[in-house]
C-alpha atoms as a PDB file:
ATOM      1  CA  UNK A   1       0.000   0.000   0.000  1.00  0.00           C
ATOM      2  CA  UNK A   2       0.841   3.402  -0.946  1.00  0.00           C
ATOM      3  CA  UNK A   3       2.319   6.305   1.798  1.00  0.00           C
ATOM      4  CA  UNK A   4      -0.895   8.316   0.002  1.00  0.00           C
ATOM      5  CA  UNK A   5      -3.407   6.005   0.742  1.00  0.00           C
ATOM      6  CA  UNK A   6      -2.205   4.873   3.897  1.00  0.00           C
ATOM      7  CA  UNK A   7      -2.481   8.235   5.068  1.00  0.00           C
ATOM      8  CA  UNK A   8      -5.913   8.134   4.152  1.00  0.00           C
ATOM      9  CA  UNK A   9      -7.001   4.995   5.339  1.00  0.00           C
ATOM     10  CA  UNK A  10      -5.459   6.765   8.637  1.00  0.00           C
ATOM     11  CA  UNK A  11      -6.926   9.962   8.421  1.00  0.00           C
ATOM     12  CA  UNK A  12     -10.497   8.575   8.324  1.00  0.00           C
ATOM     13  CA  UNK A  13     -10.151   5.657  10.764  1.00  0.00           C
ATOM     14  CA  UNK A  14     -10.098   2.816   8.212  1.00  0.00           C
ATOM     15  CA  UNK A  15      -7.706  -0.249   8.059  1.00  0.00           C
ATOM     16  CA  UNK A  16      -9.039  -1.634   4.271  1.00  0.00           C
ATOM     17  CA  UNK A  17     -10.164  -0.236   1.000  1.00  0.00           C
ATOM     18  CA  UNK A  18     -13.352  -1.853   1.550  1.00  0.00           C
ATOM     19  CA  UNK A  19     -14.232   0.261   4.629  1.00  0.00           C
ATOM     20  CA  UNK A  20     -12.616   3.326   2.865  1.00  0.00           C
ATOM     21  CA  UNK A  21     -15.605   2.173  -0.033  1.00  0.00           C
ATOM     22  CA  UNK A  22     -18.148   2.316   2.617  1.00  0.00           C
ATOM     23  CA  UNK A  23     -16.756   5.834   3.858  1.00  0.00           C
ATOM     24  CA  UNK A  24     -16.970   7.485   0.930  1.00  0.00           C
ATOM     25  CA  UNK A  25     -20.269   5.971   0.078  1.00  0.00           C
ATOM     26  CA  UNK A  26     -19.317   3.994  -2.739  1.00  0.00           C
ATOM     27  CA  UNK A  27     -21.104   0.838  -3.728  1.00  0.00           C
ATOM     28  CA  UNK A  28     -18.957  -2.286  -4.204  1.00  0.00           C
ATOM     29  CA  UNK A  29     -20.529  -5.864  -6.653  1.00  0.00           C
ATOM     30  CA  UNK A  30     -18.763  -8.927  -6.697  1.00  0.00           C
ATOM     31  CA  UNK A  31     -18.993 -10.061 -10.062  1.00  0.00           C
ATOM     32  CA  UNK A  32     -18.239 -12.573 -12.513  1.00  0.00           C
ATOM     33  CA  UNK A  33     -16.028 -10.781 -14.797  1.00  0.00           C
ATOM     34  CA  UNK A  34     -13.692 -12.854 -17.563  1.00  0.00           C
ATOM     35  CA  UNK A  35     -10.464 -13.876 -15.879  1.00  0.00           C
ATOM     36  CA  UNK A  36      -7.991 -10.666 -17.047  1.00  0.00           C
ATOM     37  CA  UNK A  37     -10.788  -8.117 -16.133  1.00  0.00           C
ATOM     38  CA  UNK A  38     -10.248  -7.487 -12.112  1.00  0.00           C
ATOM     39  CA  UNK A  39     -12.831  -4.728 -11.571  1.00  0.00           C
ATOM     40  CA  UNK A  40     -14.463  -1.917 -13.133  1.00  0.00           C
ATOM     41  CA  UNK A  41     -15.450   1.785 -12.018  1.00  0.00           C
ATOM     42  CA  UNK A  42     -18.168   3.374 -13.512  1.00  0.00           C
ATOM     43  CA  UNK A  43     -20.430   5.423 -11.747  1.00  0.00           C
ATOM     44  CA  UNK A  44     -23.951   5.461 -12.867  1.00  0.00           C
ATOM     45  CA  UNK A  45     -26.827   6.582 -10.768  1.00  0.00           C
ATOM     46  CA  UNK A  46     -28.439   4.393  -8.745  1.00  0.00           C
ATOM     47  CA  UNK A  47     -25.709   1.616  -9.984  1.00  0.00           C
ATOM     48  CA  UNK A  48     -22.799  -0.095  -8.055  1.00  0.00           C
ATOM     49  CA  UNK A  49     -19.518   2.314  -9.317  1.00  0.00           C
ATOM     50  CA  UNK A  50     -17.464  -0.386  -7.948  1.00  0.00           C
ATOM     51  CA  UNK A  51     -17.349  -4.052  -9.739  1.00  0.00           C
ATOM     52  CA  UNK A  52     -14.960  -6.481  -8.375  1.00  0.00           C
ATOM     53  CA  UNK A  53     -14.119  -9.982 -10.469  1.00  0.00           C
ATOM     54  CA  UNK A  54     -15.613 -12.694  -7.710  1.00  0.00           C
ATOM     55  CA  UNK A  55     -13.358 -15.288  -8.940  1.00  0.00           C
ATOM     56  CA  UNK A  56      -9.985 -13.278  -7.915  1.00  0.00           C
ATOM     57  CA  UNK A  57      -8.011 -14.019  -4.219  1.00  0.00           C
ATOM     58  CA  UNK A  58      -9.062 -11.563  -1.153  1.00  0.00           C
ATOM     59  CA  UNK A  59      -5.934 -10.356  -1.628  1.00  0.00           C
ATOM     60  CA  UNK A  60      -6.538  -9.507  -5.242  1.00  0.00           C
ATOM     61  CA  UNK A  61      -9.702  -8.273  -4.643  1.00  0.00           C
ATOM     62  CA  UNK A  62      -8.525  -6.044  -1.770  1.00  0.00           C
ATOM     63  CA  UNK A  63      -6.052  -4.252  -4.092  1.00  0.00           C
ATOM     64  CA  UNK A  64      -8.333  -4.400  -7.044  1.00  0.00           C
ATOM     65  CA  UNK A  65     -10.941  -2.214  -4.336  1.00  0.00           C
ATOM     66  CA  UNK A  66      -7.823  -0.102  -3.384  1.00  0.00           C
ATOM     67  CA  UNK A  67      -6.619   1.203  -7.382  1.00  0.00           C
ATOM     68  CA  UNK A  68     -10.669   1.595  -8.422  1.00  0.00           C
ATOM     69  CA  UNK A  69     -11.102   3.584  -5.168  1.00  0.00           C
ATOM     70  CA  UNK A  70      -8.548   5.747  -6.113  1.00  0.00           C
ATOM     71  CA  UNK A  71      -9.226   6.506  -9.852  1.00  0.00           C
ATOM     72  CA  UNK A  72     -12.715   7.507  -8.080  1.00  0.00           C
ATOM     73  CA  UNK A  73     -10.717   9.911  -5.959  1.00  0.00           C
ATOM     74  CA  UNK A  74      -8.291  11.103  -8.977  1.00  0.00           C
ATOM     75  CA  UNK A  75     -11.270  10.865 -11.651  1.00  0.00           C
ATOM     76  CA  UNK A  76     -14.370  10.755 -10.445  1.00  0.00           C
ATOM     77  CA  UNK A  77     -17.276  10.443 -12.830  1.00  0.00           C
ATOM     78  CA  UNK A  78     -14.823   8.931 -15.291  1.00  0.00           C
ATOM     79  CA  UNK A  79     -14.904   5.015 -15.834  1.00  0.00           C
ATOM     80  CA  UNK A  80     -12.212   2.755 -15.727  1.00  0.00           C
ATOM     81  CA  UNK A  81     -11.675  -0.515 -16.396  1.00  0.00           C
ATOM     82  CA  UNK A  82      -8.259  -2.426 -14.673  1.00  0.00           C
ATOM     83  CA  UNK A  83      -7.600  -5.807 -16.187  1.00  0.00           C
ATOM     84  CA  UNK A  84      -4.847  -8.043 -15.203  1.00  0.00           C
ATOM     85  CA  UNK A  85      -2.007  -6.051 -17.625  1.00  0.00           C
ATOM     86  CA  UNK A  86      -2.573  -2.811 -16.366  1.00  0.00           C
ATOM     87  CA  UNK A  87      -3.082  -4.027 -12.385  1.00  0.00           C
ATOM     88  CA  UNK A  88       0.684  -5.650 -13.046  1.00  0.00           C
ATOM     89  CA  UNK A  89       1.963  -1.755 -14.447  1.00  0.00           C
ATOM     90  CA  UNK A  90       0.318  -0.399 -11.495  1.00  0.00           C
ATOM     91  CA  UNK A  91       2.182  -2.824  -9.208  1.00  0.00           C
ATOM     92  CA  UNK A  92       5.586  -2.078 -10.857  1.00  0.00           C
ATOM     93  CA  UNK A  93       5.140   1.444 -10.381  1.00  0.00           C
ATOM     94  CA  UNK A  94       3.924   1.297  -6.543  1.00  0.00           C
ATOM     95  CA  UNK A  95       6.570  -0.501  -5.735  1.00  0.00           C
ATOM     96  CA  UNK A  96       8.914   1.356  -7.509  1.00  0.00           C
ATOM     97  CA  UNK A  97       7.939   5.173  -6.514  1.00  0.00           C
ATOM     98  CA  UNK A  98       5.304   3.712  -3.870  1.00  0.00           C
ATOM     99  CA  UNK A  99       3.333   7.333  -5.257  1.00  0.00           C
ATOM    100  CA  UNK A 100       0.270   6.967  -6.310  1.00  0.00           C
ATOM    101  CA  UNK A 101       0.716  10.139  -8.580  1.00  0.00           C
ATOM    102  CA  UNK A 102       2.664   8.619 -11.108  1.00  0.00           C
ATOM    103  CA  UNK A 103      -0.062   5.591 -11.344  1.00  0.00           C
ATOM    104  CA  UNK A 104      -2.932   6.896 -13.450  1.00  0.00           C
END
């Protein structure tokens, strides 16, 4: 996890993306996406902005929750879909600069 995020996760009393979710109102799905999608953000009205692949590890699906709660943060109103190439990029550069700037 990012310094950025952690901070946040901090600041508003939170110790998983899922919780942060729930803070910031956002509703999260569980569903059954093909295996390279990992989750999708679109915000629609009266819709779930957040779309998790069911099939992926907690683990997986706890990171997956962290990036798409972010681009929500960075982008809002803008959808985004993060399939298993670009969730390996966005690994590589986390670790790397461990900023989330540089990410999107």
């Amino acid at each position: 996890m990012s310094k950025e995020i952690n901070k946040l996760f901090t600041t508003c009393h939170v110790e998983c993306p899922f919780e942060f979710a729930t803070k910031l109102n956002l509703k999260i799905n569980f569903v059954d996406f093909p295996a390279p999608i990992y989750g999708y953000y679109k915000p629609i009205l009266y819709a779930e902005p957040v779309l998790i692949n069911k099939n992926l590890s907690s683990k997986l699906q706890e990171k997956t929750c962290e990036y798409l709660v972010l681009r929500h943060l960075l982008y809002h109103g803008v959808e985004f879909c993060l399939d298993e190439e670009t969730f390996e990029r966005l690994e590589t550069v986390t670790e790397r600069d461990n900023e989330f700037s540089t990410l999107f």
